[in-house]
Protein backbone atom coordinates (compact mmCIF):
# COMPACT_ATOMS: atom_id res chain seq x y z
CA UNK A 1 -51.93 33.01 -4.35
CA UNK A 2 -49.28 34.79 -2.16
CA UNK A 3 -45.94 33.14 -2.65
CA UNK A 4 -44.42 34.23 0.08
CA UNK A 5 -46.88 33.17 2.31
CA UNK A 6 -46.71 29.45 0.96
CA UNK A 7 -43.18 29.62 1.36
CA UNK A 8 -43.38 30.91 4.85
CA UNK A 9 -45.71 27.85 5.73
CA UNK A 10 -43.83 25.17 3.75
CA UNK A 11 -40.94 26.55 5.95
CA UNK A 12 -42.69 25.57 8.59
CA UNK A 13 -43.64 21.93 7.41
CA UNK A 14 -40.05 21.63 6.95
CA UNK A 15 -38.72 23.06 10.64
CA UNK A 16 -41.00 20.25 11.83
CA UNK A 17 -39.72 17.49 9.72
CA UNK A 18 -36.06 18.24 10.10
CA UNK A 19 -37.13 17.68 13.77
CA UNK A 20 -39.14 14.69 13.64
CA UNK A 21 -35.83 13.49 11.76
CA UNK A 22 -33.42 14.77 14.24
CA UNK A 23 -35.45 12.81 17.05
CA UNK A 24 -35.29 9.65 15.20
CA UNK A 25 -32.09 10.13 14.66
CA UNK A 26 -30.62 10.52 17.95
CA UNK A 27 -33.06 7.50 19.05
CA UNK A 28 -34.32 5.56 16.54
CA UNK A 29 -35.52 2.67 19.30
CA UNK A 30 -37.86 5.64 20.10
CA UNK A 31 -39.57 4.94 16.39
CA UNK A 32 -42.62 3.69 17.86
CA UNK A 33 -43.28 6.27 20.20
CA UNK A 34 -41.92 9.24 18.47
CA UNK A 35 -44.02 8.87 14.98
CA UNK A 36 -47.30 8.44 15.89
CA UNK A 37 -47.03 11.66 17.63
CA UNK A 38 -44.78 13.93 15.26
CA UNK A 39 -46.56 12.59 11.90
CA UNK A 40 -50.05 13.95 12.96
CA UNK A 41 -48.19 17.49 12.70
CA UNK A 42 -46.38 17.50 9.67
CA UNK A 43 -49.39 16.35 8.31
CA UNK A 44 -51.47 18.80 9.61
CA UNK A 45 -48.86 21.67 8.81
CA UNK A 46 -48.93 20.57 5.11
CA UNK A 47 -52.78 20.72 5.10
CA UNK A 48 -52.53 24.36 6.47
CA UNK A 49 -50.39 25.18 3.53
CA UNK A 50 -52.99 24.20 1.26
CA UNK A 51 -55.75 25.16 2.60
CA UNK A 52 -54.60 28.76 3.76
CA UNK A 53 -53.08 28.79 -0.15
CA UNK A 54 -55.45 31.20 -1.54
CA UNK A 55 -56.58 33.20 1.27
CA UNK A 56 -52.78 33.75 3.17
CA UNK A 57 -52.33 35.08 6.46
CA UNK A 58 -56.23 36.00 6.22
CA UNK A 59 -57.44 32.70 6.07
CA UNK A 60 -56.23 32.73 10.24
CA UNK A 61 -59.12 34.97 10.43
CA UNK A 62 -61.35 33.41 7.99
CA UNK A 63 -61.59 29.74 8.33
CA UNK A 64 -61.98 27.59 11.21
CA UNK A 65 -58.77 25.95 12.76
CA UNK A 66 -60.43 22.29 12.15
CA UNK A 67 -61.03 23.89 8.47
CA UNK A 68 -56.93 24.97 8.09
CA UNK A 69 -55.71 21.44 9.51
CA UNK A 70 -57.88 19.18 7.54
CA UNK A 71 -57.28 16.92 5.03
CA UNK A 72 -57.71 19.17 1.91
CA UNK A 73 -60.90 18.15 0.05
CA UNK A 74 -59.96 19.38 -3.07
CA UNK A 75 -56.82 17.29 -3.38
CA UNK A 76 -56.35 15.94 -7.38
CA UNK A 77 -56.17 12.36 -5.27
């Protein structure tokens, strides 16, 4: 597993919470509107962390983008 490749990624999960948060922040009557749309992301962006995991920047190459974003099926849950 390349660290600095799941660090790099999580990195990215967390750019996109910190702005989902900012967002809600600034207009939290928005909530209804603004989470529906910015959840599907983060969620995807944490599946691409685990899915790329093992392969790194070649799994880009390697695996299809529905295969990066999905819901990992090897989750412990």
């Amino acid at each position: 597993m390349d660290a600095d490749w799941v660090l790099a990624t999580l990195n990215d999960v967390m750019d996109a919470l910190e702005e989902a948060i900012a967002e809600l922040e600034s207009d939290p009557d928005a909530v209804d509107e603004l989470l529906p749309d910015r959840l599907p992301v983060i969620y995807a962006k944490l599946n691409y962390v685990w899915n790329s995991r093992k392969l790194g920047p070649e799994a880009i190459e390697k695996l299809a983008h529905d295969d990066l974003i999905a819901f990992p099926k090897d989750m412990p849950f």
